[in-house]
C-alpha atoms as a PDB file:
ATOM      1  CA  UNK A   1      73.549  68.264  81.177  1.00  0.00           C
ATOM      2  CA  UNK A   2      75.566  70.999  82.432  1.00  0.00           C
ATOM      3  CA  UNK A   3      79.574  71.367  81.393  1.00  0.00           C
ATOM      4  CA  UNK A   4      82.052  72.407  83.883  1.00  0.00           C
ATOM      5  CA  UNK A   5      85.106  74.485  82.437  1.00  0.00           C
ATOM      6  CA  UNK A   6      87.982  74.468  84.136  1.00  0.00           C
ATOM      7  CA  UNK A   7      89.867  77.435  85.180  1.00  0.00           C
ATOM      8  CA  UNK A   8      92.809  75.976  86.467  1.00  0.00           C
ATOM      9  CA  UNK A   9      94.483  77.379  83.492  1.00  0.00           C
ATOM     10  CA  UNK A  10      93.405  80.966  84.343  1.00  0.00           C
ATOM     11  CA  UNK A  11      94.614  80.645  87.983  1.00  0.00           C
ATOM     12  CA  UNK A  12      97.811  79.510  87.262  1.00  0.00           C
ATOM     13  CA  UNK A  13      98.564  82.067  84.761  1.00  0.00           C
ATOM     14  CA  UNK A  14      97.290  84.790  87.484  1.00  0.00           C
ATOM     15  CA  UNK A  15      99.863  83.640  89.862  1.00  0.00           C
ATOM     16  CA  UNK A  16     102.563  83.576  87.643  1.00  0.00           C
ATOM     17  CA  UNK A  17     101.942  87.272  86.632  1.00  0.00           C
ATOM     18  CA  UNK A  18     101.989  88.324  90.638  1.00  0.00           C
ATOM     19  CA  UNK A  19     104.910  86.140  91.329  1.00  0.00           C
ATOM     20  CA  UNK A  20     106.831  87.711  87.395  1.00  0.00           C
ATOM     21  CA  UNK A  21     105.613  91.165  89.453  1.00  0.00           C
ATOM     22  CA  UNK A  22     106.883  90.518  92.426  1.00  0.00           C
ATOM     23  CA  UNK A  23     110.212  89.219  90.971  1.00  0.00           C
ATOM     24  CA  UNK A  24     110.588  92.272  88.971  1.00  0.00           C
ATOM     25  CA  UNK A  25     109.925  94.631  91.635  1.00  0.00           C
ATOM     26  CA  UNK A  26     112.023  92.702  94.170  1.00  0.00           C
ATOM     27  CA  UNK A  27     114.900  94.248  92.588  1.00  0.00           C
ATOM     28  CA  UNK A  28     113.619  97.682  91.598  1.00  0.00           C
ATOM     29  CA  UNK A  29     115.653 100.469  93.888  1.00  0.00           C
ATOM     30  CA  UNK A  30     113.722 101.220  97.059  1.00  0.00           C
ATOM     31  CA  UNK A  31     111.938 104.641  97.054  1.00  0.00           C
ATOM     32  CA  UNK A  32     114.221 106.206  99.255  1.00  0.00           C
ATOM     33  CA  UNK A  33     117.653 105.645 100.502  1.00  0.00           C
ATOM     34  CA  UNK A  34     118.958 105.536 103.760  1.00  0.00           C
ATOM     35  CA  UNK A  35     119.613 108.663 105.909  1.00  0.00           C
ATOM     36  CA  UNK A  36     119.738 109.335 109.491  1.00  0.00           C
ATOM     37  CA  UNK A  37     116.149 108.312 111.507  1.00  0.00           C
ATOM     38  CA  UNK A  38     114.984 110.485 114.134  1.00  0.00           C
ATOM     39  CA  UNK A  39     115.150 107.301 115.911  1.00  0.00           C
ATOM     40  CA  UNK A  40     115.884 103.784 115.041  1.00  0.00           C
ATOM     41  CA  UNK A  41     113.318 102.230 117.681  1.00  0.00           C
ATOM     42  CA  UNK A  42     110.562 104.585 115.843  1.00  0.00           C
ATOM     43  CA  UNK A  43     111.349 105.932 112.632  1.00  0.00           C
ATOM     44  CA  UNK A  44     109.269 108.676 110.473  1.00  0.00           C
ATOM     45  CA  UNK A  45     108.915 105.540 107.915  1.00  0.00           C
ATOM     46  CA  UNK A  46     109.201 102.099 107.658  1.00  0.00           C
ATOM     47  CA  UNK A  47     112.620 101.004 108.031  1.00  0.00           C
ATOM     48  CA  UNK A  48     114.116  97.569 106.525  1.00  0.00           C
ATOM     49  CA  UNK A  49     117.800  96.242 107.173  1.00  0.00           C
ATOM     50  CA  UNK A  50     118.545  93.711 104.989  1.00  0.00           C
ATOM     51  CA  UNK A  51     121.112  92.837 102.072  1.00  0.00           C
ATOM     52  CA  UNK A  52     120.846  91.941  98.280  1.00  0.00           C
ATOM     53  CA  UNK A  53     121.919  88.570  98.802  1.00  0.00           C
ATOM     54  CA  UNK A  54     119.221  87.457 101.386  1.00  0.00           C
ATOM     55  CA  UNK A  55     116.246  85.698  99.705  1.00  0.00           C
ATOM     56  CA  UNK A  56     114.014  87.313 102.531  1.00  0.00           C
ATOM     57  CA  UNK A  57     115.536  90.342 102.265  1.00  0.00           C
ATOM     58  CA  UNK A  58     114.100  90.458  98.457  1.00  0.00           C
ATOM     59  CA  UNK A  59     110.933  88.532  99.263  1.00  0.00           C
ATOM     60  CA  UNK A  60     110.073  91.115 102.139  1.00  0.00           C
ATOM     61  CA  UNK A  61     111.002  94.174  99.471  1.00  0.00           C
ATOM     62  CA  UNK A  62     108.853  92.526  96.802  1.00  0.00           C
ATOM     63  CA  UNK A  63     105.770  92.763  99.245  1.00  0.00           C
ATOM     64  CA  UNK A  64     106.612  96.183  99.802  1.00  0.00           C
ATOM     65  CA  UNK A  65     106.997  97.324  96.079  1.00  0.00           C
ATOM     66  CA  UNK A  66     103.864  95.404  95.109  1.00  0.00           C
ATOM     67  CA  UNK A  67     101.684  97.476  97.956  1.00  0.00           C
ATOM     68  CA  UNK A  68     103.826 100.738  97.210  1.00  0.00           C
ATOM     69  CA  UNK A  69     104.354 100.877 100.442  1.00  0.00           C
ATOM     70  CA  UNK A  70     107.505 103.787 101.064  1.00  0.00           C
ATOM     71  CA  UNK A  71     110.283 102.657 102.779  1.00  0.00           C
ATOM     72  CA  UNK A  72     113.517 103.200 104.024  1.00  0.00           C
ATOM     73  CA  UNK A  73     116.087 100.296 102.915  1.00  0.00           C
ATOM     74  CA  UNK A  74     119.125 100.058 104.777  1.00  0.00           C
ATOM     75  CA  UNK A  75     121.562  97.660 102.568  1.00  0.00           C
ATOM     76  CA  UNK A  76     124.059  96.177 104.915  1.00  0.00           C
ATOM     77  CA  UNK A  77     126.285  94.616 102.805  1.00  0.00           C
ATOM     78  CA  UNK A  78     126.949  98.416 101.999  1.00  0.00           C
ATOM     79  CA  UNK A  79     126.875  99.496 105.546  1.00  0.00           C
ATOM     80  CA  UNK A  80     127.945  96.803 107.520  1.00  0.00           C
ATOM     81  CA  UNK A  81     128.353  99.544 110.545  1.00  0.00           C
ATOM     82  CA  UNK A  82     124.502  99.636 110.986  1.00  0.00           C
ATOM     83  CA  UNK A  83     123.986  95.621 111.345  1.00  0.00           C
ATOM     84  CA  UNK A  84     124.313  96.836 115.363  1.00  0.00           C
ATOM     85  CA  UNK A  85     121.264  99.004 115.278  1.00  0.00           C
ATOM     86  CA  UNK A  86     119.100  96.057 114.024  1.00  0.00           C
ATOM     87  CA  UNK A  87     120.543  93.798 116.660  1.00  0.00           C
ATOM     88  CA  UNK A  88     120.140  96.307 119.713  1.00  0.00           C
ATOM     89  CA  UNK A  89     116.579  96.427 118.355  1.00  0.00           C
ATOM     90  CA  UNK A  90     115.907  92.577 118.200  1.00  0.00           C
ATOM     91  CA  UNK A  91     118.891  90.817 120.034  1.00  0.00           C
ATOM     92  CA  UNK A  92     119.534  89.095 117.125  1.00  0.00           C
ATOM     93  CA  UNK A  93     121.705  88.811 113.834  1.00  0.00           C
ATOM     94  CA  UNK A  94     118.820  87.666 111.533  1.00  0.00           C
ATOM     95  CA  UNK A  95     118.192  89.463 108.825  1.00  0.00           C
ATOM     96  CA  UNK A  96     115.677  91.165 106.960  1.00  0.00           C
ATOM     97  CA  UNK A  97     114.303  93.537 110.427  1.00  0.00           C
ATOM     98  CA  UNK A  98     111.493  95.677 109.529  1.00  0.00           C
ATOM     99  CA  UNK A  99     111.161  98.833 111.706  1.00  0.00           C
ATOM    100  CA  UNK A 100     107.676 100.411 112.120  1.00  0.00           C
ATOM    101  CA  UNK A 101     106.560 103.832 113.052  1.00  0.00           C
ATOM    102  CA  UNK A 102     104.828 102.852 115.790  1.00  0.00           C
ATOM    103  CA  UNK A 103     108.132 101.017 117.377  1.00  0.00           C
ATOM    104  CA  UNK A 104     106.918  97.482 116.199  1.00  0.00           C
ATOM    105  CA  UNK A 105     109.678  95.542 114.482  1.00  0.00           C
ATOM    106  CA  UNK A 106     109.478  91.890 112.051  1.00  0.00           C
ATOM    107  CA  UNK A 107     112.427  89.814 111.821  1.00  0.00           C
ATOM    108  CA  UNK A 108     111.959  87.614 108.563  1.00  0.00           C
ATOM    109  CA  UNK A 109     108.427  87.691 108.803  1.00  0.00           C
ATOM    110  CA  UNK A 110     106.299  85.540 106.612  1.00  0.00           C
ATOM    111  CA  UNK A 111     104.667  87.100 103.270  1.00  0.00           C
ATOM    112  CA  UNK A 112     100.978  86.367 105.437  1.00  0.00           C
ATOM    113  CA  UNK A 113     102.992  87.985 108.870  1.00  0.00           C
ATOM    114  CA  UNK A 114     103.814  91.081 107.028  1.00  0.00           C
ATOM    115  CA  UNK A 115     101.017  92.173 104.752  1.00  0.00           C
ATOM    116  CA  UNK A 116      98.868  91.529 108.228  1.00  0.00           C
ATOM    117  CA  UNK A 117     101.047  94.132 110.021  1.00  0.00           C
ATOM    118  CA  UNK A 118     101.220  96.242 106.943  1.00  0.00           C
ATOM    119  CA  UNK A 119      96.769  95.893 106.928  1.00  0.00           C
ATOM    120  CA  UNK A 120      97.021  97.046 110.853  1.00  0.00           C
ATOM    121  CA  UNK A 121      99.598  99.986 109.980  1.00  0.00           C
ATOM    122  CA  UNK A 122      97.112 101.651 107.326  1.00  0.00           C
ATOM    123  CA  UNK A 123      99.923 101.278 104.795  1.00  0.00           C
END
């Protein structure tokens, strides 16, 4: 007779590291601040607008800090002035917008949506 364990217990003790990780992170400063893009269509680096007190703001952050990815975080709560460049870019006042490189943009993409685009980016 063979005995099955059961790792439940392990799984759910992995995910709750990742998630304690990605809570901790989520509000760790970004690794670099704001300054003035060549362009805000296609920046040098990955650009997110966003603000401290948007869930998806963080959650989109957290994914970011977890893959190290560099960014540049534009906090509009702080700078309410550049809310317009993420609506030119989009059309619309939904926050957090995540500004490629390559000219691609994410409005409040999903945790799946964004590491995808972040797999296709190299980053």
């Amino acid at each position: 007779m063979t005995r099955r364990r059961d790792h439940s217990g392990n799984s759910a003790r992995l995910r709750r590291v990742i998630l304690d990780d990605l809570v901790t992170d989520a509000f760790a400063a970004p690794l670099v601040t704001a300054g003035d893009a060549p362009s805000i269509a296609r920046p040098e680096q990955l650009t997110v607008y966003g603000a401290e007190w948007c869930r998806d703001c963080r959650r989109s952050k957290a994914v970011l800090d977890v893959r190290r990815v560099r960014y540049v975080y534009v906090d509009l709560a702080a700078q309410p002035n550049r809310a317009d460049e993420a609506e030119a870019l989009t059309g619309q006042k939904t926050i957090p917008v995540l500004v490629f490189p390559d000219g691609e943009h994410l409005v409040e993409p999903t945790n799946a949506e964004l590491c995808a685009k972040l797999d296709r980016a190299g980053l």
